[in-house]
PDB file of N, CA and C in Angstrom:
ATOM      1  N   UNK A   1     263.392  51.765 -58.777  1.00  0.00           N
ATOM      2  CA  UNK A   1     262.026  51.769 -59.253  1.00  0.00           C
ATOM      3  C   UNK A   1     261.786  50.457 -59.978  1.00  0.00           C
ATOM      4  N   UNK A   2     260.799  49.870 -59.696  1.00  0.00           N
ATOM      5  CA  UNK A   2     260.349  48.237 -60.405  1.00  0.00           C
ATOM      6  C   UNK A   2     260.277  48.668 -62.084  1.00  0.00           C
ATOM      7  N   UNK A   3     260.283  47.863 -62.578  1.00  0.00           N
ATOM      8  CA  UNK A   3     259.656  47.897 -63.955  1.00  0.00           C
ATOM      9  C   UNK A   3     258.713  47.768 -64.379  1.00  0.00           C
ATOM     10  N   UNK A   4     258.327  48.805 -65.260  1.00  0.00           N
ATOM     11  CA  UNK A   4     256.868  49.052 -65.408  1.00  0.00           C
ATOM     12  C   UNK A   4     256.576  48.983 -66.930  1.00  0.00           C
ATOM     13  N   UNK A   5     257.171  47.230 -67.802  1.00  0.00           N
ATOM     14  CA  UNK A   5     256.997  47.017 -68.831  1.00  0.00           C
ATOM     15  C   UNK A   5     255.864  46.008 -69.318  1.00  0.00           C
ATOM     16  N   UNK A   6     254.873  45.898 -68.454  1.00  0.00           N
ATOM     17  CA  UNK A   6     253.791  45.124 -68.618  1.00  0.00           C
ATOM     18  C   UNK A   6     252.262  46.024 -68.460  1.00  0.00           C
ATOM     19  N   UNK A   7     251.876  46.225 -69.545  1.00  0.00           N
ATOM     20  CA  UNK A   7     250.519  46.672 -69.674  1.00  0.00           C
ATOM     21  C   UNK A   7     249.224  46.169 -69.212  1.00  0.00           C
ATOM     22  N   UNK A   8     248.234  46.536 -68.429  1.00  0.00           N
ATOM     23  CA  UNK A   8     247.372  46.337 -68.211  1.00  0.00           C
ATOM     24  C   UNK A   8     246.100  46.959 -68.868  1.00  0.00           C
ATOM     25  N   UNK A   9     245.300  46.534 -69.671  1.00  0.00           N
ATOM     26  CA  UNK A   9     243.933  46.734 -69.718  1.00  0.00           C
ATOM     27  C   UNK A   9     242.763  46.227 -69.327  1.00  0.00           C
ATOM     28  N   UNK A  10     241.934  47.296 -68.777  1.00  0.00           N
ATOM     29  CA  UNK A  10     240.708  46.133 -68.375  1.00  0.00           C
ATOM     30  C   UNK A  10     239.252  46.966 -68.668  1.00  0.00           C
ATOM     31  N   UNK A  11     238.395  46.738 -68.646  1.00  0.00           N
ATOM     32  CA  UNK A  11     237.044  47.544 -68.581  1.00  0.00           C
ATOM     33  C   UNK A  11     236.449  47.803 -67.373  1.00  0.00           C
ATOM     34  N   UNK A  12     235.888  48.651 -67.031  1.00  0.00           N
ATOM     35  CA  UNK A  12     235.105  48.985 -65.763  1.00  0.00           C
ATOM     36  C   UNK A  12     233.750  49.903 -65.949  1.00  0.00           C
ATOM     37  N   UNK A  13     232.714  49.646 -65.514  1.00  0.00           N
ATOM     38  CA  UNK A  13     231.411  50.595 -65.381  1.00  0.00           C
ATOM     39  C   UNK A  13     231.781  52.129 -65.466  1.00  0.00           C
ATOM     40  N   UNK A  14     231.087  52.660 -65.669  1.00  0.00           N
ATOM     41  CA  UNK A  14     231.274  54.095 -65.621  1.00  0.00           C
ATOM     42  C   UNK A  14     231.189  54.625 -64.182  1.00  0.00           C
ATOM     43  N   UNK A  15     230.377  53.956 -63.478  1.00  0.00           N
ATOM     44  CA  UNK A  15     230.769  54.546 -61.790  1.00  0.00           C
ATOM     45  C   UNK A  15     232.240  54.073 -61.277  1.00  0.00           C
ATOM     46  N   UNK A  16     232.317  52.941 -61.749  1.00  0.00           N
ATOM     47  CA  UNK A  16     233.832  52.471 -61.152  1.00  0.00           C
ATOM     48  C   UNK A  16     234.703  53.301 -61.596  1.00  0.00           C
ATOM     49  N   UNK A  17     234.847  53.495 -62.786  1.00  0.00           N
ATOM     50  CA  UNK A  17     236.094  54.388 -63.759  1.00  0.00           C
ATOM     51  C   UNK A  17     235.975  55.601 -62.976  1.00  0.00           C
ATOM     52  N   UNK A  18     235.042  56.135 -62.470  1.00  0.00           N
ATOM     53  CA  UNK A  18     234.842  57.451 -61.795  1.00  0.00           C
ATOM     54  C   UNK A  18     235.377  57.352 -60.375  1.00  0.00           C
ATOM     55  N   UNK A  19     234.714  56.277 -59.961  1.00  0.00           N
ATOM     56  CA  UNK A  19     235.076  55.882 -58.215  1.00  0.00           C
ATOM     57  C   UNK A  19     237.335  56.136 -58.235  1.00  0.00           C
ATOM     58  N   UNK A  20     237.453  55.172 -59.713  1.00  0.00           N
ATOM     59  CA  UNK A  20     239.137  55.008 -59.472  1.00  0.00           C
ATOM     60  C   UNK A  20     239.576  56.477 -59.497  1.00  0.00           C
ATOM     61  N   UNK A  21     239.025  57.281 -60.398  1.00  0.00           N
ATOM     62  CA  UNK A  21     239.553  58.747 -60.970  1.00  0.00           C
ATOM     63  C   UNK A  21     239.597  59.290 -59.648  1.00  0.00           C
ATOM     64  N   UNK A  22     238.777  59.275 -58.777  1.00  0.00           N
ATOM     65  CA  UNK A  22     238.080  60.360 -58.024  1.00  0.00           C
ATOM     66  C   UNK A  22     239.217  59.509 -56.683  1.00  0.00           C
ATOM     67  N   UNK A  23     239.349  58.830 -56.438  1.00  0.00           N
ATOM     68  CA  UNK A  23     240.222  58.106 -55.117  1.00  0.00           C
ATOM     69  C   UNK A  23     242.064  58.619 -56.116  1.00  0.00           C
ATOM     70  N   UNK A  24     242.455  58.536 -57.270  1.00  0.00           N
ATOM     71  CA  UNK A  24     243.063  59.294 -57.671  1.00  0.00           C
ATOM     72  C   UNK A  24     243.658  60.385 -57.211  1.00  0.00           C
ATOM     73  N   UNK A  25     242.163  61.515 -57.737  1.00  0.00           N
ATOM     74  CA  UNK A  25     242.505  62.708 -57.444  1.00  0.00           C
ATOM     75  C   UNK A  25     242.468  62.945 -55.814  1.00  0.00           C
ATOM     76  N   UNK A  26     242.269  62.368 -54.950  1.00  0.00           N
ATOM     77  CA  UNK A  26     241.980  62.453 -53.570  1.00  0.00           C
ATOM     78  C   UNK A  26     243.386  61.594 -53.241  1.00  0.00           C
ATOM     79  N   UNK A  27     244.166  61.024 -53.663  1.00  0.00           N
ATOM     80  CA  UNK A  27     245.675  60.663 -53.313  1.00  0.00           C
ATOM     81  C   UNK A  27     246.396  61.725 -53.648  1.00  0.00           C
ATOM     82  N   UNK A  28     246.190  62.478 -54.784  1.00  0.00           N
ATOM     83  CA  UNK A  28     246.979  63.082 -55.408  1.00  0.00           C
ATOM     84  C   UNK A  28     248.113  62.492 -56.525  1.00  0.00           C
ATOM     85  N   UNK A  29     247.491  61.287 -56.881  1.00  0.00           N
ATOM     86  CA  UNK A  29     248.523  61.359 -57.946  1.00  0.00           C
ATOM     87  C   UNK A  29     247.717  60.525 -59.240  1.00  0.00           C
ATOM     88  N   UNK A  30     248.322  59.923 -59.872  1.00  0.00           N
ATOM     89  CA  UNK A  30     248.113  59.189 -61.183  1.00  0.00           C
ATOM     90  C   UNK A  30     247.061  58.236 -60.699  1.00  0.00           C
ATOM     91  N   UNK A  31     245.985  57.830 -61.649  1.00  0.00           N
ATOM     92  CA  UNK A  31     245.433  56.572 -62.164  1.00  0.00           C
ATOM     93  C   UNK A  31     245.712  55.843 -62.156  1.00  0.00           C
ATOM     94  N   UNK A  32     247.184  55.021 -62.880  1.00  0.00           N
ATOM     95  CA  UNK A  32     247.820  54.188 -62.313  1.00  0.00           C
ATOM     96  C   UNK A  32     248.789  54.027 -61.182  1.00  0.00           C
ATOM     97  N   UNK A  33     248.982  55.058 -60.844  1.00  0.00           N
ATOM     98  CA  UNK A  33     249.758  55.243 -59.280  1.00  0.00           C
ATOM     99  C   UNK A  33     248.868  54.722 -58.374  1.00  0.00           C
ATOM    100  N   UNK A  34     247.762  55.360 -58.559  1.00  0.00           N
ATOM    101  CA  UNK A  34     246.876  54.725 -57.563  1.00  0.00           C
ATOM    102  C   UNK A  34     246.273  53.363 -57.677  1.00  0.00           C
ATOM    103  N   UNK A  35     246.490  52.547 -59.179  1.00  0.00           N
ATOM    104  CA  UNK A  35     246.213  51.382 -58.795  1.00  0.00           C
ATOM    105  C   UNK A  35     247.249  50.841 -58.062  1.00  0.00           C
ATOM    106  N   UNK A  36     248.252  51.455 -58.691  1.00  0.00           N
ATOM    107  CA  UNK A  36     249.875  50.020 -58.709  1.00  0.00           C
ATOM    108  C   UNK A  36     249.448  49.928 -57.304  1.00  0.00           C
ATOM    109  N   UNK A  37     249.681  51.170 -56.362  1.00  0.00           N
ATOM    110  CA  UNK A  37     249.383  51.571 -54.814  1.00  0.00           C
ATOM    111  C   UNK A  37     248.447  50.407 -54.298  1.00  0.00           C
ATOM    112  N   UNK A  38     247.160  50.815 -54.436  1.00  0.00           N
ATOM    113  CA  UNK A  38     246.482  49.883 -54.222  1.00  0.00           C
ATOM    114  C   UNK A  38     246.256  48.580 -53.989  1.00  0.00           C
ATOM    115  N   UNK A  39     247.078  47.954 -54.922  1.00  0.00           N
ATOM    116  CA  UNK A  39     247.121  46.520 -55.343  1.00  0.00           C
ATOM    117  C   UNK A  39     248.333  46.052 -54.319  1.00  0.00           C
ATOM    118  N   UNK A  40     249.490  46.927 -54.154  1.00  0.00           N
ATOM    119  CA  UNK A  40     250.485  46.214 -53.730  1.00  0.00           C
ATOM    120  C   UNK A  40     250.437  47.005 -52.307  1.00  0.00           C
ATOM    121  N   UNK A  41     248.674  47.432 -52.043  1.00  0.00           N
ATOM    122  CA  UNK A  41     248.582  47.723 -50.256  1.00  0.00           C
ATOM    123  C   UNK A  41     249.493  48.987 -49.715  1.00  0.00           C
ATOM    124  N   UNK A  42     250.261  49.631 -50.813  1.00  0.00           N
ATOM    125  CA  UNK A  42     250.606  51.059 -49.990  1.00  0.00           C
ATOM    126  C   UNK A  42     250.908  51.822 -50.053  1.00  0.00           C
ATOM    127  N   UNK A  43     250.807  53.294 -49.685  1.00  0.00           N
ATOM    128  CA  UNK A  43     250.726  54.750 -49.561  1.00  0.00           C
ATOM    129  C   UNK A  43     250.917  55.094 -51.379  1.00  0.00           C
ATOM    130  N   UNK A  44     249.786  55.360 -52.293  1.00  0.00           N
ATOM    131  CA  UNK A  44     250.493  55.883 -53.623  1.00  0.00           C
ATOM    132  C   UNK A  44     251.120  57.408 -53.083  1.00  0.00           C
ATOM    133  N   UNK A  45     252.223  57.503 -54.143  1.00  0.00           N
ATOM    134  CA  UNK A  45     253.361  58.707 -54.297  1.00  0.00           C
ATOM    135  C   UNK A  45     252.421  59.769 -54.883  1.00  0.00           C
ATOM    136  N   UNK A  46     252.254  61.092 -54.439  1.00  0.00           N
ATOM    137  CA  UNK A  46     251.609  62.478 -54.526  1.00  0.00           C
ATOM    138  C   UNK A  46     252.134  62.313 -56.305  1.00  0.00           C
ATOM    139  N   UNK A  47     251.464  63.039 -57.106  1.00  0.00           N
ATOM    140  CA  UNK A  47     252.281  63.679 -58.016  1.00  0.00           C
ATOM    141  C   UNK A  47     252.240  64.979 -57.931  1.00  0.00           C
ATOM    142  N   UNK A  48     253.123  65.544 -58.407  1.00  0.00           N
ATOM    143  CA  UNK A  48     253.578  66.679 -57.955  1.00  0.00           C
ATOM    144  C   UNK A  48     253.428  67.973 -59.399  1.00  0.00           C
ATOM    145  N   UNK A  49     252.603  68.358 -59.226  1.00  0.00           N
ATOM    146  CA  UNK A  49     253.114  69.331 -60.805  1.00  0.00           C
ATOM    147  C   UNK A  49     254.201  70.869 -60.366  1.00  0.00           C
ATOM    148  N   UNK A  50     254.724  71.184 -61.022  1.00  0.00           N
ATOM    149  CA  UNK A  50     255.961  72.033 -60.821  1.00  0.00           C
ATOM    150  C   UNK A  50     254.946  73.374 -61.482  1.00  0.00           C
ATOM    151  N   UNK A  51     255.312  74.404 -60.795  1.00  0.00           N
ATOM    152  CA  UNK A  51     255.007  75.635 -60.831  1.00  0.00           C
ATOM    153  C   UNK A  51     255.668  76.438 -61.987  1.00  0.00           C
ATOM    154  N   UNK A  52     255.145  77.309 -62.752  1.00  0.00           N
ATOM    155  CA  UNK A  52     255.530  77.519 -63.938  1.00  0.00           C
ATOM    156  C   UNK A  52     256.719  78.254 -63.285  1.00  0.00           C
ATOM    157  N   UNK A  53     257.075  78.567 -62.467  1.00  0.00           N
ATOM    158  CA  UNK A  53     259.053  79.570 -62.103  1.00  0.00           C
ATOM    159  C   UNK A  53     259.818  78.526 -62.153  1.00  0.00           C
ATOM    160  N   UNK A  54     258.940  77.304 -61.843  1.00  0.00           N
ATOM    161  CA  UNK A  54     259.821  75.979 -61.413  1.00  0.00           C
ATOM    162  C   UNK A  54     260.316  75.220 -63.099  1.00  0.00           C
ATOM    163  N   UNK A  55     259.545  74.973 -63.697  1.00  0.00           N
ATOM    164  CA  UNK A  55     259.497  74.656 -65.059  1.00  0.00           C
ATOM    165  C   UNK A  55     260.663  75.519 -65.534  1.00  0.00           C
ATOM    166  N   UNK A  56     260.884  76.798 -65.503  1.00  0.00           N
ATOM    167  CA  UNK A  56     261.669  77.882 -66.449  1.00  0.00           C
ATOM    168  C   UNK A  56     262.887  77.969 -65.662  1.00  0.00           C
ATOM    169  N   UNK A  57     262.835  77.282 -64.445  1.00  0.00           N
ATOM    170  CA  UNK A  57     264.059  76.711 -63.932  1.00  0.00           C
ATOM    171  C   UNK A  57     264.453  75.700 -64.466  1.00  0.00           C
ATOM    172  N   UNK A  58     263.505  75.101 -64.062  1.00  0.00           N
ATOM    173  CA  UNK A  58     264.174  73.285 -64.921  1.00  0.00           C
ATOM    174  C   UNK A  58     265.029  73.459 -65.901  1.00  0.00           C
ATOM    175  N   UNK A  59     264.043  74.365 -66.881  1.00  0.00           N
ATOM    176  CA  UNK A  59     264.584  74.347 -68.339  1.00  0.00           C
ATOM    177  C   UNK A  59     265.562  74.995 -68.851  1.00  0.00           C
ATOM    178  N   UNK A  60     266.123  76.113 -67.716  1.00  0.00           N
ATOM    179  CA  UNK A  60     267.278  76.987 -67.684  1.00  0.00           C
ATOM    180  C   UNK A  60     268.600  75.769 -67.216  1.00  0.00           C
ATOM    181  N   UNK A  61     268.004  75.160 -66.356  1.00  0.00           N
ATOM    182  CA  UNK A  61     269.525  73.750 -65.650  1.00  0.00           C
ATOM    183  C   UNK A  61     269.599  73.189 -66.800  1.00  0.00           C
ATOM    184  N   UNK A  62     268.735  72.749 -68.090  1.00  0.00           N
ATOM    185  CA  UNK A  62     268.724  71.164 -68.567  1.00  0.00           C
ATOM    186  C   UNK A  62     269.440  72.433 -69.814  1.00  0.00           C
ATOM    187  N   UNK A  63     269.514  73.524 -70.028  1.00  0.00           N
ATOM    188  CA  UNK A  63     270.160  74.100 -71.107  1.00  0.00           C
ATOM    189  C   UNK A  63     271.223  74.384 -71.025  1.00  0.00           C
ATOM    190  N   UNK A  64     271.838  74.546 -69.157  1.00  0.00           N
ATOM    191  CA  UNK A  64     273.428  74.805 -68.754  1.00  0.00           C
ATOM    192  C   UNK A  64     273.697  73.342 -68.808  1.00  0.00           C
ATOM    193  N   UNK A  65     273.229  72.165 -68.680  1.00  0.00           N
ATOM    194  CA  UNK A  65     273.862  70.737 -68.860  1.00  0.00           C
ATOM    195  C   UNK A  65     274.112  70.872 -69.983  1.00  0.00           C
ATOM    196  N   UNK A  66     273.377  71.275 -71.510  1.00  0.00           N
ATOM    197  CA  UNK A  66     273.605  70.425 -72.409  1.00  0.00           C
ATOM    198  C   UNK A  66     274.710  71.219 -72.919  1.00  0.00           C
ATOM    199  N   UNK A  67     274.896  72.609 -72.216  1.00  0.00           N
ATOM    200  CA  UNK A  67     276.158  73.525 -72.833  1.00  0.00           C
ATOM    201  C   UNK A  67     277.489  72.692 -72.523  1.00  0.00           C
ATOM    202  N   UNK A  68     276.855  72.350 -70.698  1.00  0.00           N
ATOM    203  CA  UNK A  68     278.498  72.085 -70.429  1.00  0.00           C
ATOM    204  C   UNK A  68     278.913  70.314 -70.961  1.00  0.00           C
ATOM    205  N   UNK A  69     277.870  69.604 -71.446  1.00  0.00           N
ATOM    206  CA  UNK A  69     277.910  68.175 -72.110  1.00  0.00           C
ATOM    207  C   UNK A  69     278.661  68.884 -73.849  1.00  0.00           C
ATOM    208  N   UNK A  70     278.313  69.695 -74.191  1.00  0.00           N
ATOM    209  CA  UNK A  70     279.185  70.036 -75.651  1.00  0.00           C
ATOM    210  C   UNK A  70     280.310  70.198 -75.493  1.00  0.00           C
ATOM    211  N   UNK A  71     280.875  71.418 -74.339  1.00  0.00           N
ATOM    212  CA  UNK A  71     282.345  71.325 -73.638  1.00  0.00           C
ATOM    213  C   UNK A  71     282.877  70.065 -73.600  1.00  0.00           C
ATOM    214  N   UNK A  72     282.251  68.940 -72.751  1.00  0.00           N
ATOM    215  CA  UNK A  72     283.201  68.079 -72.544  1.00  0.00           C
ATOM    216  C   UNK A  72     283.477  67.568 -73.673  1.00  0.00           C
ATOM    217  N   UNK A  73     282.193  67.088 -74.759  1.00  0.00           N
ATOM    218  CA  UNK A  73     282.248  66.490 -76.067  1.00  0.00           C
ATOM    219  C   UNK A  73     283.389  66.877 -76.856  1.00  0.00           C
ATOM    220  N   UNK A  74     283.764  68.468 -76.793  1.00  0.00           N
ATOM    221  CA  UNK A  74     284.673  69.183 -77.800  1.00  0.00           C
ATOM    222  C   UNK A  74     286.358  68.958 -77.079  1.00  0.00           C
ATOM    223  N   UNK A  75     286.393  68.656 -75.452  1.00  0.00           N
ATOM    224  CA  UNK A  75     287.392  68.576 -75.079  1.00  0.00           C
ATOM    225  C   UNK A  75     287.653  66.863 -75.363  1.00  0.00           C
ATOM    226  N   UNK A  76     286.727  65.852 -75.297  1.00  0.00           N
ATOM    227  CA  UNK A  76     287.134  64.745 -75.296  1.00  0.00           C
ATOM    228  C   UNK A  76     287.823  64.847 -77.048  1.00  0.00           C
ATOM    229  N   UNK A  77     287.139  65.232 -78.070  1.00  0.00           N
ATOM    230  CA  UNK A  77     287.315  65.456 -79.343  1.00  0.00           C
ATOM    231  C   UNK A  77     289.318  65.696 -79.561  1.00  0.00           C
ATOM    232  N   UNK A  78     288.668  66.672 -78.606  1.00  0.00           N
ATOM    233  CA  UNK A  78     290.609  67.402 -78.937  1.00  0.00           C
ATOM    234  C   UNK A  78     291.571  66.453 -78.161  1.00  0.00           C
ATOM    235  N   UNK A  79     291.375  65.584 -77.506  1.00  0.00           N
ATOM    236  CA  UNK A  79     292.245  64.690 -76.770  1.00  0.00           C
ATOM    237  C   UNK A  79     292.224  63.567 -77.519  1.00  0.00           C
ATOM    238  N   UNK A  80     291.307  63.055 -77.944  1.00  0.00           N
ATOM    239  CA  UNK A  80     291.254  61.698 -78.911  1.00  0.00           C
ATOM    240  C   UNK A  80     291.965  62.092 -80.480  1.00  0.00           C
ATOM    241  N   UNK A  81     291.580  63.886 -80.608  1.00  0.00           N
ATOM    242  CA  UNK A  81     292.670  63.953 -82.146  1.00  0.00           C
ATOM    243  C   UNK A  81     294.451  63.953 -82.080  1.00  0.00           C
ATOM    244  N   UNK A  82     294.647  64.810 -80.365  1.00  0.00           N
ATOM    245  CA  UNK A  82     295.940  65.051 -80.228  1.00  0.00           C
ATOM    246  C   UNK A  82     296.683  64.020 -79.139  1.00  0.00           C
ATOM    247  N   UNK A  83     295.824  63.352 -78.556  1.00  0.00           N
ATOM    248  CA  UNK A  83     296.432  62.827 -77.367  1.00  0.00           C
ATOM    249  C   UNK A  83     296.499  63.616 -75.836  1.00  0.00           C
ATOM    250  N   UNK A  84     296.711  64.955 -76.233  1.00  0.00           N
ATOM    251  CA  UNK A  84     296.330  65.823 -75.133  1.00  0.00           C
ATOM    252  C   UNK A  84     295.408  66.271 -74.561  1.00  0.00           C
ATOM    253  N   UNK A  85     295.648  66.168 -72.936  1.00  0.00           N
ATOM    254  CA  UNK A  85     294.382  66.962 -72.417  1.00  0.00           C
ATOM    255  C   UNK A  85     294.721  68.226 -71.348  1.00  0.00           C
ATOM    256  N   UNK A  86     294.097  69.092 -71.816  1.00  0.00           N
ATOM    257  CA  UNK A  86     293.728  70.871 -71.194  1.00  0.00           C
ATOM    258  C   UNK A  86     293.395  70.637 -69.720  1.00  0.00           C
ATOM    259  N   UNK A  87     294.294  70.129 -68.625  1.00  0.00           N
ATOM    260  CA  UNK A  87     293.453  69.787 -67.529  1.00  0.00           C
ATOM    261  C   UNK A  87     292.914  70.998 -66.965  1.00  0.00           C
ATOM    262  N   UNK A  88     293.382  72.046 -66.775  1.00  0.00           N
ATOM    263  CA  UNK A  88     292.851  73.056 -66.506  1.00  0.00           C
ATOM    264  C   UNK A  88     291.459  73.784 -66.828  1.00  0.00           C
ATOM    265  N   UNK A  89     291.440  73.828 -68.059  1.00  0.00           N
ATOM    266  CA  UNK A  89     290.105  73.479 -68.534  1.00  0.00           C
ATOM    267  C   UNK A  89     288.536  72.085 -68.298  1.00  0.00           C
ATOM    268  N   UNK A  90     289.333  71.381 -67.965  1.00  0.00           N
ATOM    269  CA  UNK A  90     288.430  69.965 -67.525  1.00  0.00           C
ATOM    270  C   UNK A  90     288.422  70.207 -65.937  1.00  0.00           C
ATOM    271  N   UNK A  91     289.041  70.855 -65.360  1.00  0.00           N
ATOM    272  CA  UNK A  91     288.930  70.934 -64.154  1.00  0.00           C
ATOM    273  C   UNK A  91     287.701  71.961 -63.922  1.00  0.00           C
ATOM    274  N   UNK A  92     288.204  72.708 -64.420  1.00  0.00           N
ATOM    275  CA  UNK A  92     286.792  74.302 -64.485  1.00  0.00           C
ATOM    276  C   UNK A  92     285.723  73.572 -65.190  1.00  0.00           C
ATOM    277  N   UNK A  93     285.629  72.829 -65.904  1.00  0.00           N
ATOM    278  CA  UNK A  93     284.087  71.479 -66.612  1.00  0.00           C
ATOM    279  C   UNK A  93     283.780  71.162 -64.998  1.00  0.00           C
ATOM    280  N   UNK A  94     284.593  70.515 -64.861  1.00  0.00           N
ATOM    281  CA  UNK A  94     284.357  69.782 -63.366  1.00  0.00           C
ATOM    282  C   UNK A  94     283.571  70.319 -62.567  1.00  0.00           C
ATOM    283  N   UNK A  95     283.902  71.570 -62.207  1.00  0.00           N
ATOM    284  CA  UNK A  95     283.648  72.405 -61.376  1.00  0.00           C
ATOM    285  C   UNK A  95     282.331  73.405 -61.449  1.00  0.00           C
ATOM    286  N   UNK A  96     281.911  73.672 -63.158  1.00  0.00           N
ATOM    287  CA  UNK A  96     280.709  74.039 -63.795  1.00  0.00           C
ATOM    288  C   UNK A  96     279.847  73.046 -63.485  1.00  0.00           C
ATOM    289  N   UNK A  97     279.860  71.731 -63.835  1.00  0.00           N
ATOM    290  CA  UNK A  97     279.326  70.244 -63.064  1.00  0.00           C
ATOM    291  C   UNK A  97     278.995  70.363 -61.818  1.00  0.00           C
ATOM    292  N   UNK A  98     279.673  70.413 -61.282  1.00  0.00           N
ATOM    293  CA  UNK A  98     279.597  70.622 -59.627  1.00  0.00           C
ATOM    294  C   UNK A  98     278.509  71.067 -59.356  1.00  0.00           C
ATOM    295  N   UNK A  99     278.338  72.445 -59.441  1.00  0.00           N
ATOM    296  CA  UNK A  99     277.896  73.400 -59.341  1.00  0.00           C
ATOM    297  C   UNK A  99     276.254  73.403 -59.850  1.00  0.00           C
ATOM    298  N   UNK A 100     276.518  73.088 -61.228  1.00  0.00           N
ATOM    299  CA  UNK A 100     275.135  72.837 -61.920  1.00  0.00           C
ATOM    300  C   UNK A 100     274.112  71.681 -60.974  1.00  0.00           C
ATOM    301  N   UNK A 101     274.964  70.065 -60.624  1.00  0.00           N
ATOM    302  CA  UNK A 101     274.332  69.917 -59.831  1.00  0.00           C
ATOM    303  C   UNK A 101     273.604  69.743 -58.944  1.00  0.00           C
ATOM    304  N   UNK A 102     274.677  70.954 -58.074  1.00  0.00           N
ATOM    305  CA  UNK A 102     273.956  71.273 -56.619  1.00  0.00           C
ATOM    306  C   UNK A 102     272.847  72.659 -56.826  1.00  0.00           C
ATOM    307  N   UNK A 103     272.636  73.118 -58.029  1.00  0.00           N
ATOM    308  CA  UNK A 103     271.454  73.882 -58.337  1.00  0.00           C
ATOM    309  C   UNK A 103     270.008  72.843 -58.700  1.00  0.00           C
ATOM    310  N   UNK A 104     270.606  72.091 -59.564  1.00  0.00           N
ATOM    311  CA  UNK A 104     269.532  70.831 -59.923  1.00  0.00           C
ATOM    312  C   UNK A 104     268.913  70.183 -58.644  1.00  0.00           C
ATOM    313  N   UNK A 105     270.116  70.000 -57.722  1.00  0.00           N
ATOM    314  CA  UNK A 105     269.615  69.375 -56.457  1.00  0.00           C
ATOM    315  C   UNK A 105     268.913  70.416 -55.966  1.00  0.00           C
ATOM    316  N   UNK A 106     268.971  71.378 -55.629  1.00  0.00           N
ATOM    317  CA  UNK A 106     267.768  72.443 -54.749  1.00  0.00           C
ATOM    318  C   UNK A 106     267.012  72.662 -55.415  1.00  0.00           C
ATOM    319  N   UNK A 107     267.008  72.706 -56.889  1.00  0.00           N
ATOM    320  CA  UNK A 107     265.763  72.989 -57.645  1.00  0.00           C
ATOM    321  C   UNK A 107     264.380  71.776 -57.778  1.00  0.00           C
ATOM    322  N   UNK A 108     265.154  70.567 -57.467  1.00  0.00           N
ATOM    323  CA  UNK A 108     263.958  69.591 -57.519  1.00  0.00           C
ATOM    324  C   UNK A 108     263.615  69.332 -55.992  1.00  0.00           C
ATOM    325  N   UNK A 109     261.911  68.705 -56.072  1.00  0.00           N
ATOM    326  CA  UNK A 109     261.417  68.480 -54.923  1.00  0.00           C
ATOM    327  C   UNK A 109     262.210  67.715 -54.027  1.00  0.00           C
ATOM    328  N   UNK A 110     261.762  67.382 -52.673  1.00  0.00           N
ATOM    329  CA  UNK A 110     262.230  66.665 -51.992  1.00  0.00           C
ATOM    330  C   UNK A 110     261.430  64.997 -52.312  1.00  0.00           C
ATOM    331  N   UNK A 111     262.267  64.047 -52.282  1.00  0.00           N
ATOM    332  CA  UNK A 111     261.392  63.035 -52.970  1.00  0.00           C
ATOM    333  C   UNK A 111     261.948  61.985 -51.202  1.00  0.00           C
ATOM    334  N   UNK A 112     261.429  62.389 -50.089  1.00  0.00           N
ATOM    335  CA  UNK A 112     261.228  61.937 -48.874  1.00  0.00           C
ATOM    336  C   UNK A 112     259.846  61.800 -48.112  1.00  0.00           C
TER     337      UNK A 112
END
């Protein structure tokens, strides 16, 4: 994705500001999606809003990441105090990882 650390402001008529909104909402996506699009001649990207089952998914994956990110935190902890590591345990991390994922992957859109 380019970088998108340069701001643009500009003024426009009130029909224009409407004309951009309205070619916008008829792409389906952002205001500035549809300029960047525009300007650089091609196809702006849909935006997509997620369906509230989809959301309470999301937010169910991003709460099994941050469980299994404390695991690793507490296993790296115990290896940096003792020198040892539980591979057995980091393997089953691994494998919770895995797993999580390939749920994350089916849970988000297709971005093709």
């Amino acid at each position: 994705m380019a970088d998108k650390s340069e701001r643009l402001t500009l003024r426009l008529s009130p029909a224009d500001a409407a004309a951009v909104r309205a070619a916008a909402e008829e792409d389906g996506c952002s205001v500035s999606e549809c300029v960047r699009a525009r300007v650089a001649s091609r196809r702006p990207r849909p935006r997509r809003s997620a369906s509230e089952s989809e959301r309470a998914e999301l937010a169910r994956l991003r709460g099994e990441l941050g469980k299994l990110g404390s695991n690793l935190n507490q296993i790296a902890r115990v290896a940096n105090e003792t020198g040892r590591v539980d591979w057995s345990t980091l393997a089953g991390l691994r494998e919770q990882f895995e797993s999580l994922a390939s749920e994350i992957s089916d849970a988000l859109p297709d971005r093709s």
